[in-house]
Protein backbone atom coordinates (compact mmCIF):
# COMPACT_ATOMS: atom_id res chain seq x y z
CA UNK A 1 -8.52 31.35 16.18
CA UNK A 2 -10.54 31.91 12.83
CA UNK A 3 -12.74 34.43 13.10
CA UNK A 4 -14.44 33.68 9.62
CA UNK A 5 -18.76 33.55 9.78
CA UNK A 6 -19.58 30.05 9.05
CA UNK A 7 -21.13 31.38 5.46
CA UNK A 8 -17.28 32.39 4.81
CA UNK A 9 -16.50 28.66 6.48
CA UNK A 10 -18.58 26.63 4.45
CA UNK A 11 -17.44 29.01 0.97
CA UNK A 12 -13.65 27.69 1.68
CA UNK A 13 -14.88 24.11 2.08
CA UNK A 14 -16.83 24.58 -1.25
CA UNK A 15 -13.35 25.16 -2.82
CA UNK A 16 -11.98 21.87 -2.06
CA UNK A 17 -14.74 19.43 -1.28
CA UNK A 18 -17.85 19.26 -3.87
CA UNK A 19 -21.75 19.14 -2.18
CA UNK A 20 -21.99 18.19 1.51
CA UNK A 21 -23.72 20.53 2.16
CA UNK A 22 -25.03 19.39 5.47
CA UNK A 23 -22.12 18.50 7.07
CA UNK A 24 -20.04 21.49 6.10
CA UNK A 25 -22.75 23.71 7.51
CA UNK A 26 -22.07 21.59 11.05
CA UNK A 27 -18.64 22.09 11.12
CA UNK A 28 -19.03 25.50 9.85
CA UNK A 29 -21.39 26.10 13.10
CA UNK A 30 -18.53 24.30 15.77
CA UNK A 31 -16.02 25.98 14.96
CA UNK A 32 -17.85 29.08 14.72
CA UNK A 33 -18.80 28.20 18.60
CA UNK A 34 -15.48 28.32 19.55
CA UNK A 35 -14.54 31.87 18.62
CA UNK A 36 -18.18 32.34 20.22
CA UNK A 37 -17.18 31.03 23.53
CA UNK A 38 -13.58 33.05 23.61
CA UNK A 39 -16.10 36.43 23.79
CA UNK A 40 -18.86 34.89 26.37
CA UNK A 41 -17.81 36.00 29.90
CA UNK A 42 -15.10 33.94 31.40
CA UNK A 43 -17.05 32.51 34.35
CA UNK A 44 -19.65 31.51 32.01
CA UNK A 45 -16.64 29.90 29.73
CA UNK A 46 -15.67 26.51 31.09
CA UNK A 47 -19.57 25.79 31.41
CA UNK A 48 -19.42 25.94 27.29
CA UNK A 49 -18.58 22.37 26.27
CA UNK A 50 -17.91 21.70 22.11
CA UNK A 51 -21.04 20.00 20.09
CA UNK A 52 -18.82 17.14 18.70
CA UNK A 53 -20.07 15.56 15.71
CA UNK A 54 -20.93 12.20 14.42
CA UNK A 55 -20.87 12.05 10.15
CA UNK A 56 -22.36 8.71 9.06
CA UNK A 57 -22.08 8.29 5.28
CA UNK A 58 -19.98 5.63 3.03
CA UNK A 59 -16.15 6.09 1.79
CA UNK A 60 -14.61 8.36 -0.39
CA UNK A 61 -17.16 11.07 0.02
CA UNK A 62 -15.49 13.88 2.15
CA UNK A 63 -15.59 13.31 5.61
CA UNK A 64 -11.95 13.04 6.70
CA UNK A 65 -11.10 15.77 4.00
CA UNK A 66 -14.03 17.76 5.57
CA UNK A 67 -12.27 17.37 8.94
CA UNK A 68 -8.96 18.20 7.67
CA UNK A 69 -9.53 21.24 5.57
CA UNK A 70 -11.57 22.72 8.55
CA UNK A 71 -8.50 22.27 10.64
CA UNK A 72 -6.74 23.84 8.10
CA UNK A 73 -8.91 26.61 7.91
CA UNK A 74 -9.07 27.15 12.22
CA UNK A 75 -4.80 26.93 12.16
CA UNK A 76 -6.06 23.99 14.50
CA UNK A 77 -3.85 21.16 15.71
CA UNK A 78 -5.78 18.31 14.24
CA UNK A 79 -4.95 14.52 14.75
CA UNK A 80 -7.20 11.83 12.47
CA UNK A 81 -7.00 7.91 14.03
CA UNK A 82 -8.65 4.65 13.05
CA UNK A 83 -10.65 3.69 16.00
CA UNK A 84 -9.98 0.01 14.78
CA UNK A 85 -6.14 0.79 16.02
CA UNK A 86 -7.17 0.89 19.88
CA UNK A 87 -8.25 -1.67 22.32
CA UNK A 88 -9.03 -1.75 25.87
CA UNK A 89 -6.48 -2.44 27.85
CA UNK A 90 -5.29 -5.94 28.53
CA UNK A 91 -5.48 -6.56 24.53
CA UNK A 92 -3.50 -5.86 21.87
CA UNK A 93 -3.70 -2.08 20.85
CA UNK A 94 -2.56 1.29 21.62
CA UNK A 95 -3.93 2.58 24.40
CA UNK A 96 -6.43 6.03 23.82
CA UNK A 97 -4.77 8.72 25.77
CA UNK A 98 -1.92 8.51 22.61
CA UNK A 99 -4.60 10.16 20.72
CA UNK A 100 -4.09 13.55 23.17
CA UNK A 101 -0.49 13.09 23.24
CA UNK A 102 0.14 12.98 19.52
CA UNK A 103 -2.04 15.73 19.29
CA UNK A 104 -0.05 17.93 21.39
CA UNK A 105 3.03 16.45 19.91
CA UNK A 106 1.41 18.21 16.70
CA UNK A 107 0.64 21.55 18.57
CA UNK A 108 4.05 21.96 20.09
CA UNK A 109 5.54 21.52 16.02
CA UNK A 110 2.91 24.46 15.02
CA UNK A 111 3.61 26.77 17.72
CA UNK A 112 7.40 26.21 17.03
CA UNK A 113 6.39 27.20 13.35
CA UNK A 114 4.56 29.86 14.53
CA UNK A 115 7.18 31.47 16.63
CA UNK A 116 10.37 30.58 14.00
CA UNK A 117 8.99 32.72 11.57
CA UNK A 118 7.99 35.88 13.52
CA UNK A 119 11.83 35.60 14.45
CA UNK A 120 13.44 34.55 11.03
CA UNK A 121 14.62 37.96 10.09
CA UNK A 122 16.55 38.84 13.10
CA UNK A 123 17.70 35.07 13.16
CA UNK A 124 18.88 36.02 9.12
CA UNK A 125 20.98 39.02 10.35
CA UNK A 126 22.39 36.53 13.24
CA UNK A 127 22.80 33.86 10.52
CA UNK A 128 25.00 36.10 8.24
CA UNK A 129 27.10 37.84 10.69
CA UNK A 130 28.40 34.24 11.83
CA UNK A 131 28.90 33.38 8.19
CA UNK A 132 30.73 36.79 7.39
CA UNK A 133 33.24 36.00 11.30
CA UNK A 134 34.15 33.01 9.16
CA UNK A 135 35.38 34.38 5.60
CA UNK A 136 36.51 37.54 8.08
CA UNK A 137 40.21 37.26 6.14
CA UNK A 138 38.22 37.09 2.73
CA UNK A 139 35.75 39.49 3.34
CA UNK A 140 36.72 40.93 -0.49
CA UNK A 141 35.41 38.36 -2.12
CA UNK A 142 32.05 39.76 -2.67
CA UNK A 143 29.57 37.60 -0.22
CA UNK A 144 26.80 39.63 -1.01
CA UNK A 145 28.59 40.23 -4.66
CA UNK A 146 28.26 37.93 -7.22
CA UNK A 147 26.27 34.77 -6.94
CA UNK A 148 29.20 32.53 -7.29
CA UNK A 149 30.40 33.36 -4.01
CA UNK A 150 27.67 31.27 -2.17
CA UNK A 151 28.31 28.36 -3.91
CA UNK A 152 31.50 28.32 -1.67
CA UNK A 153 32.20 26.05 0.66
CA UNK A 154 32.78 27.06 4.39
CA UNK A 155 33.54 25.16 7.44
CA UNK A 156 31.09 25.55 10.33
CA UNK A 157 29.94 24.16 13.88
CA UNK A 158 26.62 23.37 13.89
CA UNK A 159 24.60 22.30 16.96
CA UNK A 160 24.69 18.11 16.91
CA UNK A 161 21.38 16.61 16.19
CA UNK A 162 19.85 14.55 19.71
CA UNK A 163 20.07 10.99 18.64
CA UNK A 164 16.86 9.15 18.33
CA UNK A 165 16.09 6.17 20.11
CA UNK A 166 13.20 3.62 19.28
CA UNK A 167 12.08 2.36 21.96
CA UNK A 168 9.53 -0.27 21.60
CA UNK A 169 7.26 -1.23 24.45
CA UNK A 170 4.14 -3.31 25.14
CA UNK A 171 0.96 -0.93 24.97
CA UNK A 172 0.05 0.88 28.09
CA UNK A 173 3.51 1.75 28.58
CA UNK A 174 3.87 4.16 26.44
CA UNK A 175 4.44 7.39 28.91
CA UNK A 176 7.52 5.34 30.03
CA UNK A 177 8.68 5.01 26.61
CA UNK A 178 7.94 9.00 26.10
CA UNK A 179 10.49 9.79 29.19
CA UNK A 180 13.33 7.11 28.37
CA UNK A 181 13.41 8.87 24.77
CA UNK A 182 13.85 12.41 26.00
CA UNK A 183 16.34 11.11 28.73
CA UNK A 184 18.00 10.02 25.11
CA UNK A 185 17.82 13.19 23.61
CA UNK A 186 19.33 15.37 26.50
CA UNK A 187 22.23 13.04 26.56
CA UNK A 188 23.69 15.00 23.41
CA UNK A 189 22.00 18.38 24.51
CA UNK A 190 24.48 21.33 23.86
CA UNK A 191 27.08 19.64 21.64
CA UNK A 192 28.32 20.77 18.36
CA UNK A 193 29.80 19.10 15.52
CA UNK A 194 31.91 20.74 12.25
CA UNK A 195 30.28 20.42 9.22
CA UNK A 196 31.61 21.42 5.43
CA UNK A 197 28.75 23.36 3.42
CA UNK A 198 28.11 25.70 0.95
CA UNK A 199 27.25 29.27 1.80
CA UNK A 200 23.78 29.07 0.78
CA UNK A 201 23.15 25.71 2.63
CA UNK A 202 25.11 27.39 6.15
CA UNK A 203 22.78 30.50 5.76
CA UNK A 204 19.75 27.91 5.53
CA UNK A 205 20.95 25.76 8.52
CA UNK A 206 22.30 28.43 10.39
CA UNK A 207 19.08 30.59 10.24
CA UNK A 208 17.13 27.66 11.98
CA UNK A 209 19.13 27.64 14.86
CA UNK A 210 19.31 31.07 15.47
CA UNK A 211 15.70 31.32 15.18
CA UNK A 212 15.64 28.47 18.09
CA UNK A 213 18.02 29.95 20.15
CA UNK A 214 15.49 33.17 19.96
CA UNK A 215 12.29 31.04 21.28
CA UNK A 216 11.23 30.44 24.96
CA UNK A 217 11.46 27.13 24.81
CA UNK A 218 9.27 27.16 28.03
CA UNK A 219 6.52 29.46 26.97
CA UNK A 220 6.77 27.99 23.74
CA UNK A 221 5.28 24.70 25.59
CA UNK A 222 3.18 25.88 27.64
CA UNK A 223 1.30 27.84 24.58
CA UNK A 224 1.06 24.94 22.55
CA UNK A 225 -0.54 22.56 25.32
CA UNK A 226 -3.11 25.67 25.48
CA UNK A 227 -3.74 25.77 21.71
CA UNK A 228 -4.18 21.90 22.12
CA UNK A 229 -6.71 22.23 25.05
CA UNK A 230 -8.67 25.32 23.20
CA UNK A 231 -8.30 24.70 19.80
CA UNK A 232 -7.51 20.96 19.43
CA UNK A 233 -9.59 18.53 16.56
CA UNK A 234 -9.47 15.02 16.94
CA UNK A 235 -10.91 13.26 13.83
CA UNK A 236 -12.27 9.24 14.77
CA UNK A 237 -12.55 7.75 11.61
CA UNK A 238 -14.16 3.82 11.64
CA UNK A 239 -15.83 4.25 14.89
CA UNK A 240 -18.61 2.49 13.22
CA UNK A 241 -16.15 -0.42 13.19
CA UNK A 242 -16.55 -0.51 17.30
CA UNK A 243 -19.90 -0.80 17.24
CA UNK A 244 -21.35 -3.39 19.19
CA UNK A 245 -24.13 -5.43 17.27
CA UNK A 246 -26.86 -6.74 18.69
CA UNK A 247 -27.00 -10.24 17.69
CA UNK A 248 -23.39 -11.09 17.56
CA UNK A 249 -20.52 -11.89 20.42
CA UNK A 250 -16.89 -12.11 20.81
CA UNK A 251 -15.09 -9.74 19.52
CA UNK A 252 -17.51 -7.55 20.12
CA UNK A 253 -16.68 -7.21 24.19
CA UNK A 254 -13.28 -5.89 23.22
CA UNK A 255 -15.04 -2.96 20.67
CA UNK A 256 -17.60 -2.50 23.86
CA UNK A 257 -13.77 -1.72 25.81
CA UNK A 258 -12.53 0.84 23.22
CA UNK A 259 -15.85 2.82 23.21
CA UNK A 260 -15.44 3.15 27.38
CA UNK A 261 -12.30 4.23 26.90
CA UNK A 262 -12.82 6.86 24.08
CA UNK A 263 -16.01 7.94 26.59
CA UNK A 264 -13.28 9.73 29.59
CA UNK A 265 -11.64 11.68 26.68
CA UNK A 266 -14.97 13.00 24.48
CA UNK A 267 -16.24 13.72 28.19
CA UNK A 268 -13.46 15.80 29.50
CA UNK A 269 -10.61 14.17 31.33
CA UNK A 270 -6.99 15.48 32.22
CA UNK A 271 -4.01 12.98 30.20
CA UNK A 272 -0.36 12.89 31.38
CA UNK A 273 1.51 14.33 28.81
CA UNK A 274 5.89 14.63 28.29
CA UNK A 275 4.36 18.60 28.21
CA UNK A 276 2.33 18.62 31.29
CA UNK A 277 -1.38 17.67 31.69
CA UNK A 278 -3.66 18.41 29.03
CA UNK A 279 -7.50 19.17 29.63
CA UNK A 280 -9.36 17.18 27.06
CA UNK A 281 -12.88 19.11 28.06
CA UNK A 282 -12.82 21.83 25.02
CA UNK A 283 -11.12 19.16 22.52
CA UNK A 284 -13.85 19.35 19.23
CA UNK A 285 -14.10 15.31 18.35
CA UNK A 286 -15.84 14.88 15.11
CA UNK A 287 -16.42 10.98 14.60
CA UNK A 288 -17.45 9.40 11.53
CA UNK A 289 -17.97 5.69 9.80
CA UNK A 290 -20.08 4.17 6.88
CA UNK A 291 -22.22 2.72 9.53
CA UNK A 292 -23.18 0.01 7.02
CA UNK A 293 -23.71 -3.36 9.17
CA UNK A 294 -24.38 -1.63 12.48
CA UNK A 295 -26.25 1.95 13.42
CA UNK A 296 -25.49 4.60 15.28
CA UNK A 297 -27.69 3.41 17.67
CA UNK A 298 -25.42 0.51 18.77
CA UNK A 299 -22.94 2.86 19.93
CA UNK A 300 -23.13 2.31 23.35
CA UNK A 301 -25.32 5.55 25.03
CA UNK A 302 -22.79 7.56 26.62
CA UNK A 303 -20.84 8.01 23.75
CA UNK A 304 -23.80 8.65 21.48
CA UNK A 305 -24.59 11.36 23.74
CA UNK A 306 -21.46 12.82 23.67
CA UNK A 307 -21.78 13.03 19.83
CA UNK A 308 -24.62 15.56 19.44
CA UNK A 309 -24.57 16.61 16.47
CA UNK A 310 -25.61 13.53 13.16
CA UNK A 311 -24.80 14.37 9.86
CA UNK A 312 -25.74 11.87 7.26
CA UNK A 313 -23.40 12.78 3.27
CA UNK A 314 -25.04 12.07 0.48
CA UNK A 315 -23.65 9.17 -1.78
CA UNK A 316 -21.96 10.27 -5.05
CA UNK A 317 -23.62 10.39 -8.56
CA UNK A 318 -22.05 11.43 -12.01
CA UNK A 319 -22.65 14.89 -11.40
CA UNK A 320 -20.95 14.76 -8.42
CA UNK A 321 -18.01 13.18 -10.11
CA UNK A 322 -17.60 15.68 -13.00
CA UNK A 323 -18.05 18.47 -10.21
CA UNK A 324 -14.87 16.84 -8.26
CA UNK A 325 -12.76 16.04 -11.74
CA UNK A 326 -12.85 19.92 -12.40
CA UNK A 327 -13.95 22.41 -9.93
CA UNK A 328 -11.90 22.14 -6.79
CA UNK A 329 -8.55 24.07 -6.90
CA UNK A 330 -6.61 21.36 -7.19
CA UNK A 331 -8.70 19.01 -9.22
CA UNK A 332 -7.00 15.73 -10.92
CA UNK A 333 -7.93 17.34 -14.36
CA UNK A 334 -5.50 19.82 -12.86
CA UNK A 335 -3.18 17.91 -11.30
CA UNK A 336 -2.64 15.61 -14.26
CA UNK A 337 -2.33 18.94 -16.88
CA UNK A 338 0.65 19.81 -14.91
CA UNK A 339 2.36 16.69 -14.20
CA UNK A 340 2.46 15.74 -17.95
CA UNK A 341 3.19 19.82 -18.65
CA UNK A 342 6.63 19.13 -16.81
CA UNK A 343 7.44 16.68 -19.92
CA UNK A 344 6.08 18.88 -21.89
CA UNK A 345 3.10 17.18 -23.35
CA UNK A 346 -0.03 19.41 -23.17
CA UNK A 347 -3.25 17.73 -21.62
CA UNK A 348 -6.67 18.84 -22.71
CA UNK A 349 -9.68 17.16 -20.98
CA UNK A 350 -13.01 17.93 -23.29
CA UNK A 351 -16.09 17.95 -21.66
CA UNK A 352 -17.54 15.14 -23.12
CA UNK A 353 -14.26 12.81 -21.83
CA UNK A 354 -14.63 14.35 -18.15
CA UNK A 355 -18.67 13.08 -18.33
CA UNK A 356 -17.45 9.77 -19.61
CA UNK A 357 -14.68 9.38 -16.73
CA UNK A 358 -17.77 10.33 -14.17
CA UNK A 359 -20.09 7.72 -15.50
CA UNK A 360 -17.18 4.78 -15.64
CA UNK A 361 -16.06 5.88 -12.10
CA UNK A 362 -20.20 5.75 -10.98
CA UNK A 363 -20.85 2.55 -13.03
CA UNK A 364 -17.42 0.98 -11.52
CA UNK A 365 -18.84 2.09 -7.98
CA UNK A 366 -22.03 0.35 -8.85
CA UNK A 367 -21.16 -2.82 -9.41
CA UNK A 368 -18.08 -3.34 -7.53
CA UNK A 369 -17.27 -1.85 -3.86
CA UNK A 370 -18.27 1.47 -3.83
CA UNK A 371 -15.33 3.54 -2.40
CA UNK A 372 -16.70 7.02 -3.49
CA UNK A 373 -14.29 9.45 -5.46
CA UNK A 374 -11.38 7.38 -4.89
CA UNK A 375 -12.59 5.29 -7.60
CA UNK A 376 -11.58 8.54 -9.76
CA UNK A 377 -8.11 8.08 -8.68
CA UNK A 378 -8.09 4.67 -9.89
CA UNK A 379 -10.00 5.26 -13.31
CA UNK A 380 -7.58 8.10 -14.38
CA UNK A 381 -4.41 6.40 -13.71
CA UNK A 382 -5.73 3.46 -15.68
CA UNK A 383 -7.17 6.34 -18.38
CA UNK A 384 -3.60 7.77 -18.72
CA UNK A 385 -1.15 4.88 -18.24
CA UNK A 386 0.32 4.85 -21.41
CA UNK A 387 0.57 8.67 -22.22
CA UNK A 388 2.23 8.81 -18.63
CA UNK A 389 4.54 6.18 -19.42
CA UNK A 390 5.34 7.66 -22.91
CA UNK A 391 5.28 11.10 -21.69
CA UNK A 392 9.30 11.55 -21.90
CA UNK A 393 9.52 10.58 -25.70
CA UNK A 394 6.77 12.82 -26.67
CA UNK A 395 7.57 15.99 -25.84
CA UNK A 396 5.68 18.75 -27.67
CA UNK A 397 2.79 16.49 -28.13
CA UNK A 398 -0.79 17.22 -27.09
CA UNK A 399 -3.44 14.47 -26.14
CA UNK A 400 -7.24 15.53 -26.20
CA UNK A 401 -8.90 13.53 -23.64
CA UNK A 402 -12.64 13.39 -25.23
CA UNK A 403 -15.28 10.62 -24.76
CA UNK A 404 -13.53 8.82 -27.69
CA UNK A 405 -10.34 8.66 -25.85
CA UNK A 406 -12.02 7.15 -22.73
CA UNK A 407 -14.14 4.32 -24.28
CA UNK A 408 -10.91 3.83 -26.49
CA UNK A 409 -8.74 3.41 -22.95
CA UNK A 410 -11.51 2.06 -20.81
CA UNK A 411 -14.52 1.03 -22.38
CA UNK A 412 -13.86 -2.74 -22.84
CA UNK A 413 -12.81 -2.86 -19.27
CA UNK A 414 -15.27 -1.32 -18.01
CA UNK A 415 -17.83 -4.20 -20.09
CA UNK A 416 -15.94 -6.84 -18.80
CA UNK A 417 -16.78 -7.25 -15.04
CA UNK A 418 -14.78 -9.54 -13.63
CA UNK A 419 -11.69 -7.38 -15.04
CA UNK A 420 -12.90 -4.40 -13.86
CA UNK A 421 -13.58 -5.95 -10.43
CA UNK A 422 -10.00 -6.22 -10.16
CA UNK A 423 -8.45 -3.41 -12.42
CA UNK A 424 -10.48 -0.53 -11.43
């Protein structure tokens, strides 16, 4: 579990996500919590229940990335669904207890991460002693010599991958489709298979499998359901989308459905898993949606009450936009530089050009859809289209991206609103 303060939190965030700062101070706070609660006395523990969130603000301003960095930050498993993608049962949908079994689906792959690499130097030793049995007769011929002696090819039995089955199933039945594909699996359990390789490609392969013949398969399991049940995040994204509004009908008995059956898990309930049973009462569930045709309000009570915590993000402007083009670590100024570096053509991006890609992007926003930064995305692959497609023919060139350049690239498309409607 992090132990970071939440002023150490919300710095990280700062790195990758520009303003918020609202929201990243809440999820700064919840996670905090939960290193809180692992030093509160144990009786007291269980009584602790997570402050889940609910962020209410329109696209492309930060709130899955807010989620997922945060997970990234905690060494959380973290799962993000669509609440559009569920239905109550009877229609047409996945049912919600997936949500807890893909999320321990992704906990079980950490921990197995986790554990492989604490054990990948013994498993390297292992690795190269059953490469060294093999060229036994040759041992002379310098394995660890000269570098041309891994680019030999050896013959060597590796363990047979379990085949994998799709099963597809009508939803609700999706436990029995869980058990049929592990009965699969265990069919080929044990079995190896020759295989012709290089040295360096054996040591890679054979390194893996040692290291998984070195974990507790067992413990392993029971760990990662744990980290689930402690540590889990489960990001709702759309739940606005479920809303039921006042004045209309319909459909809207079947979003009414989903929200009762998200309620069992944000509570605390206890989901049938391929792992075991999984706890769902310490699970943080940050929820989020534009929340443009209905309120939070039409969230039907329970569920608003189980969603504590509102944090409303702030729409975009230009500043916001030149902030995202160039200070996060991996800004697209950045990312763009050193794609085009590859081809060796070297990418400036004035200062003047970055404000003129911020006010097309906010201006594009404006009178179209307004979909946040992605629009940035949009208005930069449109900005360098041609020097991208040229990039391989002009090596040693270098482009200076200045407000010139952008009205030059953009500017009649930009005037022309029906074509940037559909362009941008």
């Amino acid at each position: 579990m992090s132990q970071m303060t939440p002023r150490e939190i919300v710095e990280e965030l700062d790195k990758h996500i520009v303003g918020q700062k609202a929201a990243k101070r809440a999820v700064a706070i919840a996670l905090r919590n939960r290193w809180r609660r692992q030093q509160v006395a144990e009786s007291l523990r269980p009584e602790i229940t997570p402050k889940n969130i609910l962020m209410i603000g329109p696209t492309g301003v930060g709130k899955t990335e807010i989620a997922r960095r945060l997970a990234r930050l905690a060494k959380a498993p973290f799962i993000k669904v669509e609440a559009t993608k569920f239905t109550e049962v009877g229609y047409v949908g996945r049912e919600v207890d997936s949500i807890v079994r893909d999320l321990v689906d992704i906990s079980v792959k950490m921990t197995r991460e986790e554990e492989m690499a604490k054990v990948r130097h013994r498993a390297a030793d292992s690795a190269e002693d059953r490469v060294l049995d093999i060229l036994l007769p040759r041992a002379g011929a310098g394995f660890t010599g000269d570098a041309g002696a891994k680019d030999r090819e050896i013959e060597i039995e590796v363990r047979a991958m379990p085949v994998g089955v799709e099963i597809m199933a009508p939803p609700g039945m999706e436990e029995m489709t869980q058990q049929l594909q592990g009965m699969f699996q265990n069919l080929g359990g044990g079995r190896t298979r020759p295989r012709k390789l290089k040295i360096k490609e054996a040591l890679k392969l054979l390194v893996d499998e040692e290291a998984a013949k070195m974990i507790n398969e067992e413990e392993l399991k029971l760990r990662a359901v744990e980290n689930a049940e402690q540590n889990g995040i489960v990001f709702i994204d759309e739940i606005d989308k479920i809303a039921r509004r006042q004045e209309t009908m319909g459909a809207d008995v079947s979003r009414e459905g989903v929200q009762r059956d998200l309620l069992p898990l944000v509570e605390g309930c206890t989901v049938n898993t391929k792992y075991g049973t999984v706890k769902t009462d310490h699970v943080l569930f940050i929820a989020s949606g534009a929340f443009h045709m209905s309120k939070p309000s039409d969230l039907i009570p329970e569920l608003q009450g189980r969603l504590p915590i509102r944090v409303e993000l702030e729409p975009l402007v230009v500043g916001d936009f030149v902030r995202i083009l160039t200070e996060p670590d991996a800004s697209l100024c950045r990312q763009y530089t050193a794609l085009l570096a590859t081809e060796g053509v070297t990418l400036e991006f004035a200062d003047s050009g970055v404000q003129r890609l911020a006010e097309v992007a906010f201006e594009v926003n404006e009178r179209t859809e307004n979909i946040g930064a992605r629009r940035l995305h949009t208005v930069m692959e449109r900005l360098l289209e041609s020097v991208s497609f040229e990039a391989a023919d002009r090596n040693g060139s270098r482009v200076l991206i200045n407000r010139e350049y952008v009205e030059g690239n953009l500017g009649e498309l930009v005037k022309n609103q029906d074509l940037s409607r559909y362009i941008l």
